[in-house]
Each structure stands twice: as C-alpha cells, then as structure tokens.
Protein backbone atom coordinates (compact mmCIF):
# COMPACT_ATOMS: atom_id res chain seq x y z
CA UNK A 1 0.00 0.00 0.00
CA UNK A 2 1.48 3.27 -1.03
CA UNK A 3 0.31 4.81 2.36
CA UNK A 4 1.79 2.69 4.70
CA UNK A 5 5.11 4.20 4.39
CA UNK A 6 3.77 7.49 5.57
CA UNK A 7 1.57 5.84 8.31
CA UNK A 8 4.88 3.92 9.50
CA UNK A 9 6.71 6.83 9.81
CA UNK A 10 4.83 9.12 11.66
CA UNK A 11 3.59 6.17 14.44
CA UNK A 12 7.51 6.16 14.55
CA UNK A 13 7.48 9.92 15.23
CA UNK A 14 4.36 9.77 17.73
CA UNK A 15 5.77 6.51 19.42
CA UNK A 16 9.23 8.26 19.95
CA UNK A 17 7.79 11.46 21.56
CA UNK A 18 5.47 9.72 23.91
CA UNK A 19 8.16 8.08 25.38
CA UNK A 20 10.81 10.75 25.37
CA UNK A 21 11.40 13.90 27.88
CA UNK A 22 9.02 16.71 28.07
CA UNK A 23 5.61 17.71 30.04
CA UNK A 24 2.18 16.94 28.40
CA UNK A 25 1.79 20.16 26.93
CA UNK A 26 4.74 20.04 24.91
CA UNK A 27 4.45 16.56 23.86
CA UNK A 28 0.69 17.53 22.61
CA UNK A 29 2.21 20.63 20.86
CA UNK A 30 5.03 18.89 18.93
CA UNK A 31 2.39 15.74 18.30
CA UNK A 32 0.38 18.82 16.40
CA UNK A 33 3.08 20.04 13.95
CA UNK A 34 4.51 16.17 13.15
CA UNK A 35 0.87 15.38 12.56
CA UNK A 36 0.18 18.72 10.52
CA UNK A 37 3.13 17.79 8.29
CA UNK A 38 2.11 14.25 7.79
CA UNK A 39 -1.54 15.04 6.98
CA UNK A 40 0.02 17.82 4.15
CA UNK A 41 1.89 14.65 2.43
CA UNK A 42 -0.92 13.03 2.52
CA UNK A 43 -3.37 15.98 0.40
CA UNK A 44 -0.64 16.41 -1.80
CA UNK A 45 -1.30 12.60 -2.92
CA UNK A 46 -4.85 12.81 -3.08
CA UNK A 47 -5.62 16.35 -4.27
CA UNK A 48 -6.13 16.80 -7.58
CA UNK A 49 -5.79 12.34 -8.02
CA UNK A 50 -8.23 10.03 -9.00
CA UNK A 51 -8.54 6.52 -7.47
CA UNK A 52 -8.21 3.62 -9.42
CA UNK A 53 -11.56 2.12 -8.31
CA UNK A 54 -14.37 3.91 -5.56
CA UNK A 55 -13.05 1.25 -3.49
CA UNK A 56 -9.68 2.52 -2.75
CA UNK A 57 -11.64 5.85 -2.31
CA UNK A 58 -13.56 4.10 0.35
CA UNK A 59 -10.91 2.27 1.84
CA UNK A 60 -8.57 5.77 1.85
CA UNK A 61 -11.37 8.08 3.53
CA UNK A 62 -12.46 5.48 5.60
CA UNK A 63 -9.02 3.52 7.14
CA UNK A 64 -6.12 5.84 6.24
CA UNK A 65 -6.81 9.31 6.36
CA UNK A 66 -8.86 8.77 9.58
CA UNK A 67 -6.14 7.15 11.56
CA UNK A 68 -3.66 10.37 10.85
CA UNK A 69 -5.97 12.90 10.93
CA UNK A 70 -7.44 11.57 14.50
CA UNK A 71 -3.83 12.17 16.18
CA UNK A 72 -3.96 15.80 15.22
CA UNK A 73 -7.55 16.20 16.88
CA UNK A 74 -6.30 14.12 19.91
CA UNK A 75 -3.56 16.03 20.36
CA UNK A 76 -5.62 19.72 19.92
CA UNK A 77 -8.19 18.14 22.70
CA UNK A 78 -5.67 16.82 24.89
CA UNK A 79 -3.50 20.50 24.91
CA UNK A 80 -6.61 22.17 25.27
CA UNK A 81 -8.11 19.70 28.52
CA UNK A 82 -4.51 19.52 30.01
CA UNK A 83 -3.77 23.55 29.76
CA UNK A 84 -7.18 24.10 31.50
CA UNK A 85 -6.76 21.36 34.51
CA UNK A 86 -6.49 22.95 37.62
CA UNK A 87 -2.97 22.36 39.39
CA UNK A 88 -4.53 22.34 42.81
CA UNK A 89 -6.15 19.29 45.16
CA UNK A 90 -6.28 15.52 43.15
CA UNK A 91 -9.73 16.07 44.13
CA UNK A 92 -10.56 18.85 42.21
CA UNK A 93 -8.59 17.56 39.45
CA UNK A 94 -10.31 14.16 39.12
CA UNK A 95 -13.76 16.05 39.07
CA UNK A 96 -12.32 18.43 36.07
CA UNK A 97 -11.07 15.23 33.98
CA UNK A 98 -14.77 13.45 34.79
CA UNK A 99 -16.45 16.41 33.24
CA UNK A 100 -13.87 16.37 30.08
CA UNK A 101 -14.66 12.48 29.92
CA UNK A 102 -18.21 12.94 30.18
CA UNK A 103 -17.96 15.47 27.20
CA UNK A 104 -16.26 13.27 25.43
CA UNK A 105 -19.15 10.78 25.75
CA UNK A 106 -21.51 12.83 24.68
CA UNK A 107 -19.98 13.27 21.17
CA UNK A 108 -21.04 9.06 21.00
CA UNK A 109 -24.12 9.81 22.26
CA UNK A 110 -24.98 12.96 19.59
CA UNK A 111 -23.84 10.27 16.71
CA UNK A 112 -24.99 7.44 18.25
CA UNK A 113 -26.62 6.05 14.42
CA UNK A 114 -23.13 6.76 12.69
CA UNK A 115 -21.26 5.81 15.87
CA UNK A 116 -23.34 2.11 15.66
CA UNK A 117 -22.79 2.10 11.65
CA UNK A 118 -19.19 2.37 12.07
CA UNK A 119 -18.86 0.43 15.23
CA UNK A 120 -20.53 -2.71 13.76
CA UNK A 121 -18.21 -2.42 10.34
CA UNK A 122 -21.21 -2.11 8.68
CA UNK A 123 -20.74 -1.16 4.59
CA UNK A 124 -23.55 -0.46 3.23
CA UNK A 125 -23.53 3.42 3.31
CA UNK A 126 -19.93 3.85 2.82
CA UNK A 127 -20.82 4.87 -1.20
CA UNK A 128 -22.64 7.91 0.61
CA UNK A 129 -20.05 8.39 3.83
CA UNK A 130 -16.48 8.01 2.06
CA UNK A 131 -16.73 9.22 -1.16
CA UNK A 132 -15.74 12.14 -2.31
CA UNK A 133 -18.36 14.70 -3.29
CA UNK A 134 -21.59 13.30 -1.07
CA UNK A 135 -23.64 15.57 1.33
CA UNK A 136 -24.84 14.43 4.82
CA UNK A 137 -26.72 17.05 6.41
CA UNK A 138 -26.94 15.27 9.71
CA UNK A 139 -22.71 15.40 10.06
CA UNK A 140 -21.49 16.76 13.20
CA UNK A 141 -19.95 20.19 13.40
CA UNK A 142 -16.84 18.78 13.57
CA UNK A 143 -17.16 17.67 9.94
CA UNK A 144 -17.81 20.65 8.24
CA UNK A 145 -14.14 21.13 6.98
CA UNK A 146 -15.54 18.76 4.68
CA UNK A 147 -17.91 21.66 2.89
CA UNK A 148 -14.77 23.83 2.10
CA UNK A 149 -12.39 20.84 1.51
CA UNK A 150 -14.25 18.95 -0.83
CA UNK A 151 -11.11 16.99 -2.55
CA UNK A 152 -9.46 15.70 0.58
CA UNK A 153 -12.51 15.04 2.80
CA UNK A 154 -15.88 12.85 2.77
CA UNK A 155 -18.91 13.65 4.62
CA UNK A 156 -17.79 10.99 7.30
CA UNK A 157 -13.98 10.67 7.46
CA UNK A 158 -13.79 13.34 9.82
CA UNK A 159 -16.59 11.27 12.47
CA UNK A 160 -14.16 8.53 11.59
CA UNK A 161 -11.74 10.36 12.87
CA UNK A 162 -13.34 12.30 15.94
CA UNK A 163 -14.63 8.79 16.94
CA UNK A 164 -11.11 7.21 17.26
CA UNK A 165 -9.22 10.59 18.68
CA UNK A 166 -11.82 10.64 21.52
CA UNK A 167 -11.33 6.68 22.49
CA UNK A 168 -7.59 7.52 23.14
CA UNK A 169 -8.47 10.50 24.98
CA UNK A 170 -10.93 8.24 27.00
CA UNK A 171 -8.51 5.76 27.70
CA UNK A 172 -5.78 8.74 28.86
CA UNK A 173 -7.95 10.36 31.18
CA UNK A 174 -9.15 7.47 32.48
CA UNK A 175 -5.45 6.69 33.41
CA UNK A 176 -4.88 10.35 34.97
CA UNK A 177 -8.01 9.67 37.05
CA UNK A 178 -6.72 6.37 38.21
CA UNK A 179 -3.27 7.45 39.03
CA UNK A 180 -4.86 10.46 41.11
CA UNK A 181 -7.32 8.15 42.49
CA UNK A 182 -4.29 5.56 43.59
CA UNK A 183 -2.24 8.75 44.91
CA UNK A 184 -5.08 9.01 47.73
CA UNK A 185 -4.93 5.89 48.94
CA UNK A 186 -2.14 4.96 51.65
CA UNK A 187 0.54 2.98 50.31
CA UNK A 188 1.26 0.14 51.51
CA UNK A 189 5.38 -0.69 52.86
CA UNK A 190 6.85 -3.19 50.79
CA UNK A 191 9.97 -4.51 51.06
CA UNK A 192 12.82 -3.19 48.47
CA UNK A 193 13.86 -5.92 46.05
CA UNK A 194 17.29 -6.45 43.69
CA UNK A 195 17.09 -4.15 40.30
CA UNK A 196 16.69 -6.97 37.29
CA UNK A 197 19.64 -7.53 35.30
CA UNK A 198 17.66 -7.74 31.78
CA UNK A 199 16.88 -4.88 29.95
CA UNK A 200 14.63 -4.87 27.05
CA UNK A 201 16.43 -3.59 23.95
CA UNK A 202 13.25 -4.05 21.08
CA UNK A 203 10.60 -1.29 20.63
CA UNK A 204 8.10 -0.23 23.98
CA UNK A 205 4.89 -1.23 21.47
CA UNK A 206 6.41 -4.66 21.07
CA UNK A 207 6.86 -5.09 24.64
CA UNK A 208 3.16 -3.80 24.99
CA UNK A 209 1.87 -6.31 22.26
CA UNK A 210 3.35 -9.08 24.15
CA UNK A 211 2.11 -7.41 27.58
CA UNK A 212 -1.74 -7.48 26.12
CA UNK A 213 -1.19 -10.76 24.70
CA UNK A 214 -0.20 -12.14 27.95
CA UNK A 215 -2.97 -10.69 29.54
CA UNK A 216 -5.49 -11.84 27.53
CA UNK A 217 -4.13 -15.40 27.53
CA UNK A 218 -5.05 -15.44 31.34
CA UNK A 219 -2.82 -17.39 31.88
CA UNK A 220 -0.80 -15.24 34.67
CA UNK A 221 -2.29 -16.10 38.11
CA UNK A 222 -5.91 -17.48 36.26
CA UNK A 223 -6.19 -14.18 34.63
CA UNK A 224 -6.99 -12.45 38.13
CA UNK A 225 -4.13 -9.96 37.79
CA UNK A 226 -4.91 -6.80 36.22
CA UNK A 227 -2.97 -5.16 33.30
CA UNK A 228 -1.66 -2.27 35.62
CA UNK A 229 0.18 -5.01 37.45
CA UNK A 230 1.85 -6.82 34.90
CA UNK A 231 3.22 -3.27 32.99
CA UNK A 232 4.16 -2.67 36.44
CA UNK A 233 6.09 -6.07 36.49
CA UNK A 234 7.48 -5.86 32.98
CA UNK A 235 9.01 -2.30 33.47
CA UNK A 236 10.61 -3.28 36.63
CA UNK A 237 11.80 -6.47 35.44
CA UNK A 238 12.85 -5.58 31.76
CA UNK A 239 14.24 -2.26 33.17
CA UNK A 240 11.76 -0.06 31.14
CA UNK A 241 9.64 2.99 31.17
CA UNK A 242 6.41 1.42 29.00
CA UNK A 243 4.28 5.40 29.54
CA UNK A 244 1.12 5.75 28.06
CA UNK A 245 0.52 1.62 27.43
CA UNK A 246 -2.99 2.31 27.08
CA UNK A 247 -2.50 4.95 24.34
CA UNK A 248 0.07 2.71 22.67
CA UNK A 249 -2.46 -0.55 22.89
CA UNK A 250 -5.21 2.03 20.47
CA UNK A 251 -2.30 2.73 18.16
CA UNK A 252 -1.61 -1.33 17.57
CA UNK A 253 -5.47 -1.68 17.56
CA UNK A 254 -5.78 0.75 14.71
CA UNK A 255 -3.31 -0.79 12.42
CA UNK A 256 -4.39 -2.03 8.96
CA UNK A 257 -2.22 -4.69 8.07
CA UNK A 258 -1.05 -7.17 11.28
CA UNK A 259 -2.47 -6.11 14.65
CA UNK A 260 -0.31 -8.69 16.10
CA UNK A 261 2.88 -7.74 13.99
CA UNK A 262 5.19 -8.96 16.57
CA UNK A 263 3.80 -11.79 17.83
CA UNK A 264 3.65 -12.95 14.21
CA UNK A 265 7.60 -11.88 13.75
CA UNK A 266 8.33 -14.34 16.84
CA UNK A 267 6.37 -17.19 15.62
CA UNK A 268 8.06 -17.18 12.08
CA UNK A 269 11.19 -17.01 14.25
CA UNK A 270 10.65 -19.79 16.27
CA UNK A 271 9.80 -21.94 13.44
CA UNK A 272 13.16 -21.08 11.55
CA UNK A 273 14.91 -22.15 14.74
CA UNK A 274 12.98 -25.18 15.09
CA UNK A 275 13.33 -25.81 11.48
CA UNK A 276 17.16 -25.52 11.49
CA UNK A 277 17.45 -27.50 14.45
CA UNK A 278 15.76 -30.17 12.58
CA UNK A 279 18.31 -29.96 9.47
C-alpha cells in the first residue's frame, strides 16, 4: 500500500515522543506540527488524483486518512483539557477530567446512528459516507471542513476520525483519574527488592503487544491480575519505562495490516529455529 510508508513513519514519530522527555503540553504541541506535516503529504497525494476504483476511495477516507488525521484532533483536545486542569487538590482535578470524559461521551451519544454504523463495520452506506463529493446534512460540526475541503474530505472521514481521537483520549484520562485516584490511597510498605539484570532492547509497542497478549491469555495467576500489574512487572523487570501503554495498545489496535505484527515476527522465528534445528 502506497500509504503505509507514511503511516509507518509518523507512528515512529508519535511513538518516539510519547516516550521521550518533556511535560504533556509540549508533547501535545510537537504531536500537532509532526501530525500537521504528515496530513500535508498526505493531500498532496490525493488532491487533484483520481482513485483507481471507488473502493480505494472508500478504503482511503475510511481507514487511512482517519487514523492520521485523529492524532492531530487528539492532540488539539488533549493540549486544550490539560492547559485548562487545575494544578490544585487531586480532588478537584479528578472532578475536572470526569467532566472532560463525560464530554467526550456525549460526542457518541450525539452520533450514536453513525457511531453504531461504524462500530458494527457495517458497509452499506460507505458509497454515501467516504466518497468524495456526497452531502450528509446530519454530520457533526466537527465535519464541516468537509464543505470547504471537498477533494481531501468525505462527509464521514472526519466522524471517523473524531470517533477514534476521543477513544484515546478516553482511555488517557481514564489513566490520569486512576493514578490520582491511587495517589489518595495509603501505600502500603513493601519490602525493596534487587534491580533486574535484563533490559529490554526491542521497541516499547512490542513489549506492549506481548504485555496485552499475555494478559489476555489469562494465563498469569488465572487471569486475576490486572494489566496495571503486569506493565508494572514488565518495566521493573525488563528495566523499562512502558508510559502511556494504554495509548500505545489504540495505536496497535488501529493498524491495517497485522495487529499482532510482533507476535507474528516471533512465531516465524521460532519456526526457523525449530526448522534448522531439525536440518
């Protein structure tokens, strides 16, 4: 796919600046202008273009565009929700980051007949949602870019698009709330226990892949322990900072071609090693 180049690069981008220095403002700021500069490449390859078949029209307004194009509204939401949180009492902030949740929520709730359509991977509209040209009168405000962008935008793309910026910020203030709610309780006195030797040397969203995996197996402890716990074990164990797993876990979600990418890599790995071993 002639996209996935772009795609691959700029999760590179996003992946590296989530996990490098810098508060949440600036990390939301910089997110902006990579993601501005990827979504330019992008027009430039579809303005003015015709697609080979209304398929890959479909499949572009529908799949690609939408996951770029929801990182830059994440990151405009999240600068604006985190330059407005009040800096005083966890308590005060926890009730802020409800209210931006339940705002969030309400977004579903206005679109709630698109928000099923596209939910279910239903296809039968998709001639009317993600083709170029085609008026919906019942969009959302935050799809009228589409009226004075008619060559790089559908009707829908940008609900597409709203729809999967808001389920990461779900999932990241859901996190804030829980750390804040965790930072109230009393903590408990462990003993301190020897740094591991091992150090994880491939990429955090492998790590997090395997982590999910893992998890979902249930076969840790019966599947009783939650997925805070094992990150918690893996960083202290593979001597690693994993951040915003839950963000990361969307991201891996969202991809087109293997969702399991690295658990597929170790599998074909395994079996060369077996296979060799055999020769």
């Amino acid at each position: 796919m002639k996209y996935q180049k772009l795609l691959l690069d700029i999760e590179g981008q996003l992946e590296a600046l989530e996990s490098g220095n810098g508060d949440i403002l600036y990390k939301a700021e910089k997110g902006i202008a990579l993601v501005e500069k990827c979504i330019r490449k992008l027009q430039q390859q579809i303005v003015g273009q015709d697609f080979e078949t209304q398929s890959d029209e479909i499949y572009f307004f529908k799949h690609v565009k939408p996951q770029i194009f929801s990182k830059l509204i994440y990151y405009i939401r999240l600068f604006s929700i985190e330059s407005k949180r009040p800096r005083g009492k966890d308590v005060a902030q926890i009730k802020y980051l409800q209210q931006q949740i339940d705002k969030l929520q309400t977004f579903f709730n206005d679109n709630l007949e698109f928000y099923n359509y596209y939910r279910r991977g239903a296809m039968s509209m998709d001639e009317q949602y993600f083709v170029r040209g085609n008026r919906d009168l019942r969009m959302p405000l935050e799809s009228f870019h589409f009226l004075i962008d008619d060559q790089f935008s559908t009707c829908q793309d940008g609900t597409v698009a709203t729809i999967m910026a808001y389920d990461m910020l779900i999932v990241y203030l859901r996190k804030e709330v829980d750390d804040l709610n965790n930072n109230m309780e009393p903590t408990k006195n462990t003993p301190m226990e020897k740094p591991s030797k091992l150090f994880w040397t491939g990429s955090k969203t492998d790590l997090i892949e395997l982590l999910y995996a893992l998890h979902t197996s249930k076969c840790i402890n019966g599947g009783t322990v939650d997925i805070k716990e094992m990150a918690s074990h893996f960083e202290y164990f593979y001597n690693v900072d994993l951040g915003n797993y839950y963000h990361t876990f969307i991201d891996i979600r969202s991809r087109k071609s293997s969702k399991t990418r690295f658990l597929d890599k170790l599998i074909e790995m395994l079996h060369q090693r077996m296979e060799s071993l055999d020769e």
